[in-house]
Structure formats: structure tokens, C-alpha cells
C-alpha atoms as a PDB file:
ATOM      1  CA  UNK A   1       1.927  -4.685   2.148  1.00  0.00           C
ATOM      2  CA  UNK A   2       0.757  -7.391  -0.352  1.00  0.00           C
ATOM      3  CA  UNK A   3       2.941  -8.040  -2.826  1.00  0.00           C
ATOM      4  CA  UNK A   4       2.530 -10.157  -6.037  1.00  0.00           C
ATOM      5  CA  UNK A   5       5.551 -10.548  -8.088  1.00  0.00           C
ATOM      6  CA  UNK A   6       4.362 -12.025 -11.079  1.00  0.00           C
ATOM      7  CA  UNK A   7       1.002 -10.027 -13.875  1.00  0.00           C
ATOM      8  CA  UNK A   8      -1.340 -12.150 -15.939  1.00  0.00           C
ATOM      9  CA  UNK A   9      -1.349 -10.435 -19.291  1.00  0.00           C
ATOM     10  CA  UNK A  10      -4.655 -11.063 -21.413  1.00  0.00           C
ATOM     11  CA  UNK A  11      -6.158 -10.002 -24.091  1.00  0.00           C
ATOM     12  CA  UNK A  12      -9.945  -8.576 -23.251  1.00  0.00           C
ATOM     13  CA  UNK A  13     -12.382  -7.027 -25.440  1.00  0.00           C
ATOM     14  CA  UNK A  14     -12.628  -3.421 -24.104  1.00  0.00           C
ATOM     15  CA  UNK A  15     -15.180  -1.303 -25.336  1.00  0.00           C
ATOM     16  CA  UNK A  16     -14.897   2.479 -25.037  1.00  0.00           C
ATOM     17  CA  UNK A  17     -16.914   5.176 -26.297  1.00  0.00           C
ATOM     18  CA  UNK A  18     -15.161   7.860 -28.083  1.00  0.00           C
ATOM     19  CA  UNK A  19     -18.136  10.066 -29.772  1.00  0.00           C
ATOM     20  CA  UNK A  20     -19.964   7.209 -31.546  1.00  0.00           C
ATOM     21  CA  UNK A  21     -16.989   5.363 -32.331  1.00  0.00           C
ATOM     22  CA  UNK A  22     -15.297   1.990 -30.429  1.00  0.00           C
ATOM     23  CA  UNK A  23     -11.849   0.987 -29.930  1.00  0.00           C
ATOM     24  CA  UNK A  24     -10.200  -1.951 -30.460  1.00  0.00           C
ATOM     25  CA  UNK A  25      -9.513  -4.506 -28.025  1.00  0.00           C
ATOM     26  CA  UNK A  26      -6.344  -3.905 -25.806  1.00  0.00           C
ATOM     27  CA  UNK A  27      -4.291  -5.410 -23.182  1.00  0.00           C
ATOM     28  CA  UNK A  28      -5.464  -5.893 -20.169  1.00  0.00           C
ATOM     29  CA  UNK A  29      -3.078  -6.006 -17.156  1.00  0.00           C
ATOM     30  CA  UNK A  30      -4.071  -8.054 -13.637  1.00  0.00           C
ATOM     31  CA  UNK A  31      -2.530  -9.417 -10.935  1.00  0.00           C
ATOM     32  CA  UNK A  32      -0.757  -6.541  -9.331  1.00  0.00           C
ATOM     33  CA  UNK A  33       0.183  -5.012  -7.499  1.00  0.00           C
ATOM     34  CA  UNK A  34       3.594  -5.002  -8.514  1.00  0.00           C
ATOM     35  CA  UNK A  35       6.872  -4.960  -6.538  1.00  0.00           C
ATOM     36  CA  UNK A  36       7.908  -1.421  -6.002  1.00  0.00           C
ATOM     37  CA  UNK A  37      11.041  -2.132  -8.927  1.00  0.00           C
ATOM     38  CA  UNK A  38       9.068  -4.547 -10.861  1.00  0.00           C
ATOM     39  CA  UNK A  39       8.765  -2.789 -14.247  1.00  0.00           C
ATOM     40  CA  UNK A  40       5.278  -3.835 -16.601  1.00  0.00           C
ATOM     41  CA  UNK A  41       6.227  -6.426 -19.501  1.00  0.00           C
ATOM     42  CA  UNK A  42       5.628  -4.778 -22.307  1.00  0.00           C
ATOM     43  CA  UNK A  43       4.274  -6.869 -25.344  1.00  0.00           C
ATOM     44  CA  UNK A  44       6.861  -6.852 -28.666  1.00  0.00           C
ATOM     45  CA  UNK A  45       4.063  -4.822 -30.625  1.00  0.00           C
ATOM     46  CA  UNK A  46       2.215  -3.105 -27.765  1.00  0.00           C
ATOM     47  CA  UNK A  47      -1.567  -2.425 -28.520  1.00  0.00           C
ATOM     48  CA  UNK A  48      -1.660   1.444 -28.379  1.00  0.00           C
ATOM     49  CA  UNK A  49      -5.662   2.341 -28.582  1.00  0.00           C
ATOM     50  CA  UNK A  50      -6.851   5.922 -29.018  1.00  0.00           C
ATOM     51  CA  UNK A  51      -9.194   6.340 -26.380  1.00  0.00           C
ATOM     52  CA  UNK A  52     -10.157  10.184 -27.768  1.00  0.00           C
ATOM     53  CA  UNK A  53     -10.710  13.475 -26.135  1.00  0.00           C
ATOM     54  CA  UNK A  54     -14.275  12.572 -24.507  1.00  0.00           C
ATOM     55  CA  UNK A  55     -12.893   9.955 -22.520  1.00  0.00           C
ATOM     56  CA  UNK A  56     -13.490  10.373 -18.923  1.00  0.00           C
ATOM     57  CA  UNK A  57     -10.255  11.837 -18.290  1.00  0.00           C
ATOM     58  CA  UNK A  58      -9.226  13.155 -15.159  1.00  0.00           C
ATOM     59  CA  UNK A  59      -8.082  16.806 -15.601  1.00  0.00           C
ATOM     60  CA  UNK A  60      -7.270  18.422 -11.999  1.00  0.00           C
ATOM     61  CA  UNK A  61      -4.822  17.063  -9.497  1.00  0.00           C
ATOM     62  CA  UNK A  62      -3.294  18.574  -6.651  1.00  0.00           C
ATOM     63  CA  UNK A  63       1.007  18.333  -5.849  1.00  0.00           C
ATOM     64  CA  UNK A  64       3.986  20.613  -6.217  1.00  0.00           C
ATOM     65  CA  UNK A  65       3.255  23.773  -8.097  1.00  0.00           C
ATOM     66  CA  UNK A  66       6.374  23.342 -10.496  1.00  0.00           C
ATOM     67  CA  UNK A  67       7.979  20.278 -11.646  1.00  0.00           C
ATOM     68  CA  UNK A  68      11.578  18.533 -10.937  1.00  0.00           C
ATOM     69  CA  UNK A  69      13.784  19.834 -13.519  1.00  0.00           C
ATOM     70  CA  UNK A  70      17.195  18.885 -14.870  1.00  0.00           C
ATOM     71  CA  UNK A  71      16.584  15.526 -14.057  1.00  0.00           C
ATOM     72  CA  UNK A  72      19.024  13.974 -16.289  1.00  0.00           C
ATOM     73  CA  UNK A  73      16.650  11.806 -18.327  1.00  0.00           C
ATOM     74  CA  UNK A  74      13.991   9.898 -16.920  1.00  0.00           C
ATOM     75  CA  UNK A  75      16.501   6.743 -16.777  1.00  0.00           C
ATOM     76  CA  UNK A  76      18.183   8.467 -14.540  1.00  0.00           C
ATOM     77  CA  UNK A  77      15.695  10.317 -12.585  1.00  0.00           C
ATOM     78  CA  UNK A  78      12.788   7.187 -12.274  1.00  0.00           C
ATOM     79  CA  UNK A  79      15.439   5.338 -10.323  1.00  0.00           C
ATOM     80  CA  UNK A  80      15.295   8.311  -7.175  1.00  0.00           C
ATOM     81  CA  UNK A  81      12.614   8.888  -5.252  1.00  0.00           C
ATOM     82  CA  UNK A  82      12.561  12.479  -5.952  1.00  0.00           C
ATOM     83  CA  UNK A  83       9.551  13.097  -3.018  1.00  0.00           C
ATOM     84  CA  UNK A  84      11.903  12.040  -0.382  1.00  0.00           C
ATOM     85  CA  UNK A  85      15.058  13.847  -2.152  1.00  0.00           C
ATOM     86  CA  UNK A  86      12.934  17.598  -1.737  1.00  0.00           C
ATOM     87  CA  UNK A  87      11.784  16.768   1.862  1.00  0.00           C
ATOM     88  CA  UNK A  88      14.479  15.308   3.649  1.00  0.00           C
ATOM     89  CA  UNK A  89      12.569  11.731   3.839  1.00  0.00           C
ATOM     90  CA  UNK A  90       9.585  13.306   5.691  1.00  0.00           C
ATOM     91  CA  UNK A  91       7.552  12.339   2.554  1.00  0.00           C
ATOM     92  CA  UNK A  92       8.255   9.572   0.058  1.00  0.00           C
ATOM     93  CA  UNK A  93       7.215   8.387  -3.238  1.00  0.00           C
ATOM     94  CA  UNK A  94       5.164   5.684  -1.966  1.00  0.00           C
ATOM     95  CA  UNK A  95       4.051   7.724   1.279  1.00  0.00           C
ATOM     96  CA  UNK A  96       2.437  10.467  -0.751  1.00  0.00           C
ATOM     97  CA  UNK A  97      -0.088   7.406  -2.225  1.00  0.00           C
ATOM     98  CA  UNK A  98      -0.934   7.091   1.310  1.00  0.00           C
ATOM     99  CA  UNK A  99      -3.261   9.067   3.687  1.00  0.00           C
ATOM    100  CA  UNK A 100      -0.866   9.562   6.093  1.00  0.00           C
ATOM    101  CA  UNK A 101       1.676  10.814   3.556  1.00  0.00           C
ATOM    102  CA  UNK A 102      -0.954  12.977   1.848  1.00  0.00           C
ATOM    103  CA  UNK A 103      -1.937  14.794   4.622  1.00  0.00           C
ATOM    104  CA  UNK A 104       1.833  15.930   5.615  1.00  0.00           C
ATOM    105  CA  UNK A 105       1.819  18.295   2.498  1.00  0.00           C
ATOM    106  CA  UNK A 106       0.084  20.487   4.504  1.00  0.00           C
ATOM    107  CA  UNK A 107       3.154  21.184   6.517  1.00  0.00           C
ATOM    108  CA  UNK A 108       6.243  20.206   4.363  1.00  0.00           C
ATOM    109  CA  UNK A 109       6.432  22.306   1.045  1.00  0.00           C
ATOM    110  CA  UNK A 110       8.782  19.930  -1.201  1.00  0.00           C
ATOM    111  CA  UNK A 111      12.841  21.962  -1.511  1.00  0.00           C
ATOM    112  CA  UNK A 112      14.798  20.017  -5.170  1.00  0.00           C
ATOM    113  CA  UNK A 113      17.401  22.891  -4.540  1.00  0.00           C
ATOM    114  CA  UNK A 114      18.369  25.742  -6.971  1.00  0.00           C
ATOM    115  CA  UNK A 115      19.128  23.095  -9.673  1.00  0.00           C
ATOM    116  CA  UNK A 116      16.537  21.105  -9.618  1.00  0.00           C
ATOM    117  CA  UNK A 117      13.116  23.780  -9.916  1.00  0.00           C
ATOM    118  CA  UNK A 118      13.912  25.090  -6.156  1.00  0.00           C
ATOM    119  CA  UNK A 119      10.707  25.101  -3.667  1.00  0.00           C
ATOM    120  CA  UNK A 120       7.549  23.989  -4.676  1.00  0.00           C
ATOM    121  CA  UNK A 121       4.516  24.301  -2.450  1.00  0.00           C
ATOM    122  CA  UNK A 122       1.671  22.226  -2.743  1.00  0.00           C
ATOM    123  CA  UNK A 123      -1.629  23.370  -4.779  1.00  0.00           C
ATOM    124  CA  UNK A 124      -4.337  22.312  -7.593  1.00  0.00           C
ATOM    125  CA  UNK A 125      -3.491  22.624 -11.382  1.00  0.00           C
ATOM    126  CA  UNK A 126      -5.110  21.610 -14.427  1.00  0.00           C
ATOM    127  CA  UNK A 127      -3.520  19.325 -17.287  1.00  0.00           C
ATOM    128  CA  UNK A 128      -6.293  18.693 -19.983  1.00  0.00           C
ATOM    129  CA  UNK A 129      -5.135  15.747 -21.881  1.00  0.00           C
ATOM    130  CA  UNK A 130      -3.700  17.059 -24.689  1.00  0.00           C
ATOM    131  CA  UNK A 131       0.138  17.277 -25.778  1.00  0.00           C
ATOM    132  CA  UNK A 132       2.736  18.869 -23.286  1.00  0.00           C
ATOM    133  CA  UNK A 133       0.270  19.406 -20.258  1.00  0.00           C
ATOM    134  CA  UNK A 134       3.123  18.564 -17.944  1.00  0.00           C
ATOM    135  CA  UNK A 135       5.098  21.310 -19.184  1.00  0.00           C
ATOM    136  CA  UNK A 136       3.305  23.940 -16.814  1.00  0.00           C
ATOM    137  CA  UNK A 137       4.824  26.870 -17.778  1.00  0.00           C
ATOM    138  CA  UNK A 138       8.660  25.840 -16.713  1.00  0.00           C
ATOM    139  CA  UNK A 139      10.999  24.403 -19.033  1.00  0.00           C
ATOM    140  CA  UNK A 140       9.950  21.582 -22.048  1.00  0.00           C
ATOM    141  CA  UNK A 141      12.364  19.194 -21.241  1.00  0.00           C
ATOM    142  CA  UNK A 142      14.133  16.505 -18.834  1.00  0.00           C
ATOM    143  CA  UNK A 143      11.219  17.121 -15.927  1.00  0.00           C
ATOM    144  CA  UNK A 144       9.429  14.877 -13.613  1.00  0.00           C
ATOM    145  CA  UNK A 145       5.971  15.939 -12.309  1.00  0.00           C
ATOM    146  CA  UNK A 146       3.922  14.373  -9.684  1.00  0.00           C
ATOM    147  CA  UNK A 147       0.191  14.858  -9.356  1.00  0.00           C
ATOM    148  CA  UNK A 148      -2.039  13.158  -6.819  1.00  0.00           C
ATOM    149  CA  UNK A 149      -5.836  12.059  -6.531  1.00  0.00           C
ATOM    150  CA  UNK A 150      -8.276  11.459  -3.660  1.00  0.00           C
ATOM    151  CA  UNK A 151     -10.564   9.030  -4.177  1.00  0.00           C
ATOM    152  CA  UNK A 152     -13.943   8.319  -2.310  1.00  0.00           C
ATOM    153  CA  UNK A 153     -15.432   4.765  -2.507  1.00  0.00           C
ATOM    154  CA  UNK A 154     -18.387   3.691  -1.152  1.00  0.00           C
ATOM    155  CA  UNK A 155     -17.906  -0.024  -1.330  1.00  0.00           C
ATOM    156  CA  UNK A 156     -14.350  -2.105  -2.252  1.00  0.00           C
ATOM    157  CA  UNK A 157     -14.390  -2.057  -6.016  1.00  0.00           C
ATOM    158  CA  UNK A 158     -12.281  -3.419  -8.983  1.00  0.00           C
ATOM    159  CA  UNK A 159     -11.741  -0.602 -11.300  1.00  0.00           C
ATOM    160  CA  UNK A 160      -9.967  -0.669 -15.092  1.00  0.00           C
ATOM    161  CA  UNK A 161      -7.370   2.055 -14.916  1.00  0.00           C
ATOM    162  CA  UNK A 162      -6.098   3.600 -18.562  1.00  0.00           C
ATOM    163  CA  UNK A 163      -3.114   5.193 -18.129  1.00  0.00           C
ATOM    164  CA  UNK A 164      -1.753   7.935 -21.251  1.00  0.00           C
ATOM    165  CA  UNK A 165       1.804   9.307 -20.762  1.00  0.00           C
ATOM    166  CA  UNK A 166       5.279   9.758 -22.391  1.00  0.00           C
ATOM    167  CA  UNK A 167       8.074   8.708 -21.420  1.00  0.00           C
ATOM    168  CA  UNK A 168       8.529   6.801 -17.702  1.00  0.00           C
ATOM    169  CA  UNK A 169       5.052   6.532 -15.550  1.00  0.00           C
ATOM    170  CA  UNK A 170       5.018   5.245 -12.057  1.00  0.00           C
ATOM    171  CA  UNK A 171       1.538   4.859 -10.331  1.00  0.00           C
ATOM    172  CA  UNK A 172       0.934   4.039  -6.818  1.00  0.00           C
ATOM    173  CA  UNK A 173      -2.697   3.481  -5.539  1.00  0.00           C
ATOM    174  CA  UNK A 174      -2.280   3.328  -0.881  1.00  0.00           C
ATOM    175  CA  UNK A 175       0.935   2.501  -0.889  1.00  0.00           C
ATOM    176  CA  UNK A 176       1.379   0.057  -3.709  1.00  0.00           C
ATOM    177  CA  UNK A 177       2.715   0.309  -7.064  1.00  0.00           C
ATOM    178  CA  UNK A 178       0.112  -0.821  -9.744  1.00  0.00           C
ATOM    179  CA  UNK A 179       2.048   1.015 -12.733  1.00  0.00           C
ATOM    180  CA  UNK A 180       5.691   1.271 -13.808  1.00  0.00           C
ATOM    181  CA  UNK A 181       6.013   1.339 -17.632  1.00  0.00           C
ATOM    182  CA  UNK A 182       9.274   2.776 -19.253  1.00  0.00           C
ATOM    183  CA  UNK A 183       7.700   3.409 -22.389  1.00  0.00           C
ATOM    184  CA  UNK A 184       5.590   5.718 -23.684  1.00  0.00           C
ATOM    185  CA  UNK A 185       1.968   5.631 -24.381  1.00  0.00           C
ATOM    186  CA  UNK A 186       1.764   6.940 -28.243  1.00  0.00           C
ATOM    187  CA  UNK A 187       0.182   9.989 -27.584  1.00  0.00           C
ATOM    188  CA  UNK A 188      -1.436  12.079 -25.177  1.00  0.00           C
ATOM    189  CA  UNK A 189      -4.869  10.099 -25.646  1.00  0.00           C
ATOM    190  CA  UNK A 190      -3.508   6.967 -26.136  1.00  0.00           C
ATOM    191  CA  UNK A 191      -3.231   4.057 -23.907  1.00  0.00           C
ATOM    192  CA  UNK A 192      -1.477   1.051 -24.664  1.00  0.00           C
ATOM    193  CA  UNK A 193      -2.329  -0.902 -20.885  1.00  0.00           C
ATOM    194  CA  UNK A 194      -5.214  -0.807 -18.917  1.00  0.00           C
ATOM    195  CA  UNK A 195      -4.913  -2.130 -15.538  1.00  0.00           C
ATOM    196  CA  UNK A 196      -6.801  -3.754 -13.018  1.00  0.00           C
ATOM    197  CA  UNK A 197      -6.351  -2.158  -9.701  1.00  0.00           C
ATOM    198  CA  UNK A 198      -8.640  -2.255  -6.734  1.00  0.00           C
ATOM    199  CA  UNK A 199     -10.082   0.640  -4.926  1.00  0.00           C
ATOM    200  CA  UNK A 200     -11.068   0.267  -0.885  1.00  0.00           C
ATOM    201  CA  UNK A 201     -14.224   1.372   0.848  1.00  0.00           C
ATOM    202  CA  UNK A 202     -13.690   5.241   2.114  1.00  0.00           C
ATOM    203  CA  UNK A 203     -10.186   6.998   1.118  1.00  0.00           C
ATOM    204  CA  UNK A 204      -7.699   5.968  -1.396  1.00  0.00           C
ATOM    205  CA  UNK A 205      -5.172   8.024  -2.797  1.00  0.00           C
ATOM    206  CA  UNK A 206      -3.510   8.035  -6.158  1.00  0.00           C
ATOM    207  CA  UNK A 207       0.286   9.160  -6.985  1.00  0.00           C
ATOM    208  CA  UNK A 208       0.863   9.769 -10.569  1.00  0.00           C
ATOM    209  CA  UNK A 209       4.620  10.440 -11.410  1.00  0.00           C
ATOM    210  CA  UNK A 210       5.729  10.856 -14.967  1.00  0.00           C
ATOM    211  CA  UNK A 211       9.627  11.469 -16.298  1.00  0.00           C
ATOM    212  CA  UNK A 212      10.096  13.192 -19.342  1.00  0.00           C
ATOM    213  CA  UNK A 213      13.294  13.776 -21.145  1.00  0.00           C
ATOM    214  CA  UNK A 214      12.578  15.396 -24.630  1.00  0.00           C
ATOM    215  CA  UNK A 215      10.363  15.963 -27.125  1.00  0.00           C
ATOM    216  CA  UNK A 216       6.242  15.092 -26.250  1.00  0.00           C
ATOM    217  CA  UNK A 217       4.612  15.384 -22.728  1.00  0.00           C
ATOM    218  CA  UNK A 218       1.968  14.126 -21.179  1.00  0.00           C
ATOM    219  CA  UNK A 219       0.223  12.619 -18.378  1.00  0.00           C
ATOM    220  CA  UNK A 220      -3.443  11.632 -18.211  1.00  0.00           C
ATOM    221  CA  UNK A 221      -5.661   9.073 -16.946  1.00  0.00           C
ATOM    222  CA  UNK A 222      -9.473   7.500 -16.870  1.00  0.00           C
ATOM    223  CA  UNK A 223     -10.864   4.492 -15.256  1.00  0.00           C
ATOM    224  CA  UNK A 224     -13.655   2.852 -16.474  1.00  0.00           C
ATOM    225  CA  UNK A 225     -17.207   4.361 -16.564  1.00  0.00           C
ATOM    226  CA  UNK A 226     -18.325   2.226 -14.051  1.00  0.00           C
ATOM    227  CA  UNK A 227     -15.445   3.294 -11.553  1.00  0.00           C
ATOM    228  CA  UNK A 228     -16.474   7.122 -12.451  1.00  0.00           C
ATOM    229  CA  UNK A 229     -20.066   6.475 -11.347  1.00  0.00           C
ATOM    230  CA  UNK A 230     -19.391   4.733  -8.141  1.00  0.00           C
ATOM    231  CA  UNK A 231     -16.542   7.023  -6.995  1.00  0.00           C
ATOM    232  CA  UNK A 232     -16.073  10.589  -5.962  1.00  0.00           C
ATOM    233  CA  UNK A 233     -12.515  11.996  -7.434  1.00  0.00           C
ATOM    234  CA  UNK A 234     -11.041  14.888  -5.438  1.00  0.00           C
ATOM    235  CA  UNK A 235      -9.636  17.968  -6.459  1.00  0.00           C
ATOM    236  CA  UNK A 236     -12.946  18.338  -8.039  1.00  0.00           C
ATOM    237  CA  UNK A 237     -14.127  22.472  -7.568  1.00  0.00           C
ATOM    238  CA  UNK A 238     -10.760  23.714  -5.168  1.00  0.00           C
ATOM    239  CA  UNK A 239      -8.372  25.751  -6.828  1.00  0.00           C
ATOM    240  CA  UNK A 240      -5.456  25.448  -3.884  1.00  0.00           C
ATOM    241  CA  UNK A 241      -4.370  23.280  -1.123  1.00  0.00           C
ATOM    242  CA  UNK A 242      -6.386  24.849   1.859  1.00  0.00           C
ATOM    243  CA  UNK A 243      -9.515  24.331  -0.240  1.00  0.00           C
ATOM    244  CA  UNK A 244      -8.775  20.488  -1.341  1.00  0.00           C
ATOM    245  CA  UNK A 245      -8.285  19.600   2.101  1.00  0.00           C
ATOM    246  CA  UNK A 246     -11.167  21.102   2.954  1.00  0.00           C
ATOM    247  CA  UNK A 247     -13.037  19.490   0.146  1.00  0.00           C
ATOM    248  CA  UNK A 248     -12.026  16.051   0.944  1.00  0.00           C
ATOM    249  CA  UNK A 249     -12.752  16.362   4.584  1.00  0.00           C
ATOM    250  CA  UNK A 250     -16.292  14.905   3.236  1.00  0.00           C
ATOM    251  CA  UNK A 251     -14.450  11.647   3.975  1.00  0.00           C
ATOM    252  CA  UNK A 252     -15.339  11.923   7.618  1.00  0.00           C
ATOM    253  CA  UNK A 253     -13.221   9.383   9.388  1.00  0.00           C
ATOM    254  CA  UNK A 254     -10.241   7.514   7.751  1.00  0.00           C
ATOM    255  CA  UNK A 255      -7.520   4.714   8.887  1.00  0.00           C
ATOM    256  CA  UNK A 256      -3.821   6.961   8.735  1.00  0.00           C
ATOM    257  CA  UNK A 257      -1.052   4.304   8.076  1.00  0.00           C
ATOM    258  CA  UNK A 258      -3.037   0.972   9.499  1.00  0.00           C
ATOM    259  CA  UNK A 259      -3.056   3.025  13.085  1.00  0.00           C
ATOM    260  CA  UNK A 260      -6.611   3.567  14.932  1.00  0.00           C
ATOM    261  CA  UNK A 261      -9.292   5.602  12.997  1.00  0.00           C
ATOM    262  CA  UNK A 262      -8.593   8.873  13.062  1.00  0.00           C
ATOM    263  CA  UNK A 263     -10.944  11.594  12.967  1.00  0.00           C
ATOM    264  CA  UNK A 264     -10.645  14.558  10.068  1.00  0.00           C
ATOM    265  CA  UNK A 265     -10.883  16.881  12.950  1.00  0.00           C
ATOM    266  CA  UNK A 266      -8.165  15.151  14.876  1.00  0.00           C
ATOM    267  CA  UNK A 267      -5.731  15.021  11.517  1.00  0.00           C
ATOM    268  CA  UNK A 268      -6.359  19.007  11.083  1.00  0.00           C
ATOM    269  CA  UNK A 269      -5.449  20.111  14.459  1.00  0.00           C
ATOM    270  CA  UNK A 270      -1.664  18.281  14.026  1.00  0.00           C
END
């Protein structure tokens, strides 16, 4: 995989439309992807913009039905790849961003052990973007949760992705890491970097890990309005796993791991 070890950080004019209101300008990150341990560079005085409720923001996403808990604090816990930890290596961090990877959920269920939130098996939730979504329903503190995205292109695109999240977010996009920012956002609606990230014709899929140790937290995300009207994002009306692999079997042939097109019907049957 491409590899680019060094960001250009500029400053862009970005207009978004919150109700009739427009943010300031922010930070704009390009140049990634980064290298998998290559951490953002966050500016001294980091321009957190409210982006507000009726941004785009994506609110379903389909991955283990409980979070990783205990995890010692997210300086401890972003440093293990907590994906392969609960599967034995069958599934990885930067696997799960992959086709390939996505598609073993539907046999491996994800095991952190007794201390660690147990056995999780694999399903659709909802985290509206609002304070302490990530919680879902287990305990409020020192957790990591992973949610992932399927996302139908019909052409290559660029796309501006805006990030929200407290306190350690790691985002991989295919099998590359476009995000890794150890601090948090400012608030559940709040981004402080948008990114530049590109988007390939036909599948992509999105890995969204947060760590949270106390206090606040949150995960959300938007791209830009263009991105939303050019793409199809998947979980979209499933409720479970069966149903969002159903639902994103619209994607009717796809390349598994750089290996000869596969057909949907061919990946099922495994």
C-alpha cells in the first residue's frame, strides 16, 4: 500500500451550513494517507468549528455489539490492535477497513475475554451525534468502540472527511490510515480537522475506532455534501448483520484483497 509519510497542513475556507448559519474557516488536512503510527500534527491552538446538529452526520454503523472495556486509558489501549486481540489475528484493525476483512465478520464473532466486555457479535447500532453515544448501554468509561461503513462510489472521488470524537480516533479508509489524532475534538459536533481522503470507484470501507478514558464520549462523522450526493453509505435501512450484508450486496462484483474479482455470490457461499 501507498504510503506518504509527510501531510500538507493549510488553511481553506470551508463553508458549512448549519441552519442558516456558516462556520469559520478550519484546517484542512491533505496528503495522506498516513503511516499506520504516524499520528496527525496538531496545530498549538487547533481550530475547533461547530459544525451543528444538521450536519450530514452519519448515524448507523455496523461492528461489535458492545465495546472493549477496561482498556486502561486510550494511551494504553490505541497502541493494540484490539480487532486482532478478540479474534486470534483472523481479523485486524486495518483488515476490517478492507473488503476482505469486512466480509469475515460474518463468520468470526470478536472474544476480548471476561475482562475486557467478553463476546461481541457483529450487528447495526445507532449513535446520533450527540454526547456519550459510544457509551451503548455498558459502562461510561475507559472503552474503545469500533464502527464500520460501506461505501458505494460510482466514480474515484476526493471527498472532505470531518471527523468529531473524544479522546483517541483512528480512521482507516481500504486499508490505509487517513486519521490518527490523540486529541479530542471539543465536543460531540465539533471538528477541529477535516481531511482529504479519496474514495475508489465501487466498494470502500470505513473503520472508525475511538478510545475513551473518562469523562465525554463521542464518535461522529460527515463528509462533504458533495461526497453525500455522489455516494451510497451502507448500513442505511438494516437493523442486523444478515440484513447489511444483504443490503450491500447491491455492490455486485468487488476486488477482495487485490485478488481476481470476485462475485457477491461467490463471497456468500464461503
Amino acid at each position: 500500500m501507498k504510503k506518504l509519510n509527510i501531510l500538507t497542513m493549510s488553511l481553506v475556507i470551508v463553508f458549512l451550513v448549519s441552519g442558516s448559519h456558516l462556520v469559520m474557516a478550519q484546517t484542512l488536512i491533505k496528503g495522506g494517507p498516513l503511516a499506520e503510527a504516524q499520528e496527525l500534527v496538531n496545530p498549538a491552538n487547533p481550530a475547533n468549528t461547530e459544525h451543528g446538529a444538521d450536519a450530514p452526520w452519519i448515524t448507523k454503523w455496523y461492528g461489535p455489539d458492545g465495546n472493549y472495556t477496561n482498556n486502561g486509558g486510550f494511551p494504553t489501549s490505541a497502541r493494540m490492535d484490539l480487532m486482532s486481540v478478540g479474534t486470534g489475528g483472523k481479523i485486524t484493525d486495518v483488515s476490517l477497513s478492507t473488503l476482505a476483512g469486512l466480509m469475515l465478520t460474518k463468520n468470526h464473532d470478536v472474544d476480548w475475554g471476561n475482562d475486557h466486555g467478553g463476546t461481541r457479535a457483529w450487528t447495526v447500532f445507532d449513535m446520533p451525534p450527540v454526547n456519550n453515544n459510544m457509551d451503548r448501554g455498558g459502562p461510561v468509561d475507559f472503552y474503545d468502540t469500533y464502527g464500520v461503513l460501506f461505501i458505494e462510489a460510482k466514480t474515484d472521488l476526493t471527498s472532505i472527511m470531518s471527523p468529531a470524537h473524544d479522546d483517541h480516533a483512528q480512521i482507516w479508509i481500504n486499508g490505509e490510515k487517513w486519521y490518527n489524532n490523540s486529541r479530542w475534538t471539543g465536543g460531540a459536533t465539533s471538528v477541529s480537522h477535516n481531511v482529504e481522503v479519496k474514495l475508489q470507484k465501487g466498494a470502500n470501507v470505513l473503520l472508525y475506532r475511538c478510545g475513551d478514558s473518562q469523562g465525554g464520549a463521542y464518535l461522529n462523522l460527515h463528509f462533504d455534501d458533495e461526497t453525500h450526493d455522489a455516494v451510497k453509505i451502507y448500513p442505511k435501512d438494516s437493523t442486523d448483520q444478515q440484513s447489511f450484508l444483504d443490503e450491500i450486496a447491491s455492490a455486485a462484483s468487488v476486488e477482495a484483497a487485490g485478488k481476481l474479482t470476485t462475485t457477491w455470490a461467490d463471497i456468500r457461499r464461503k
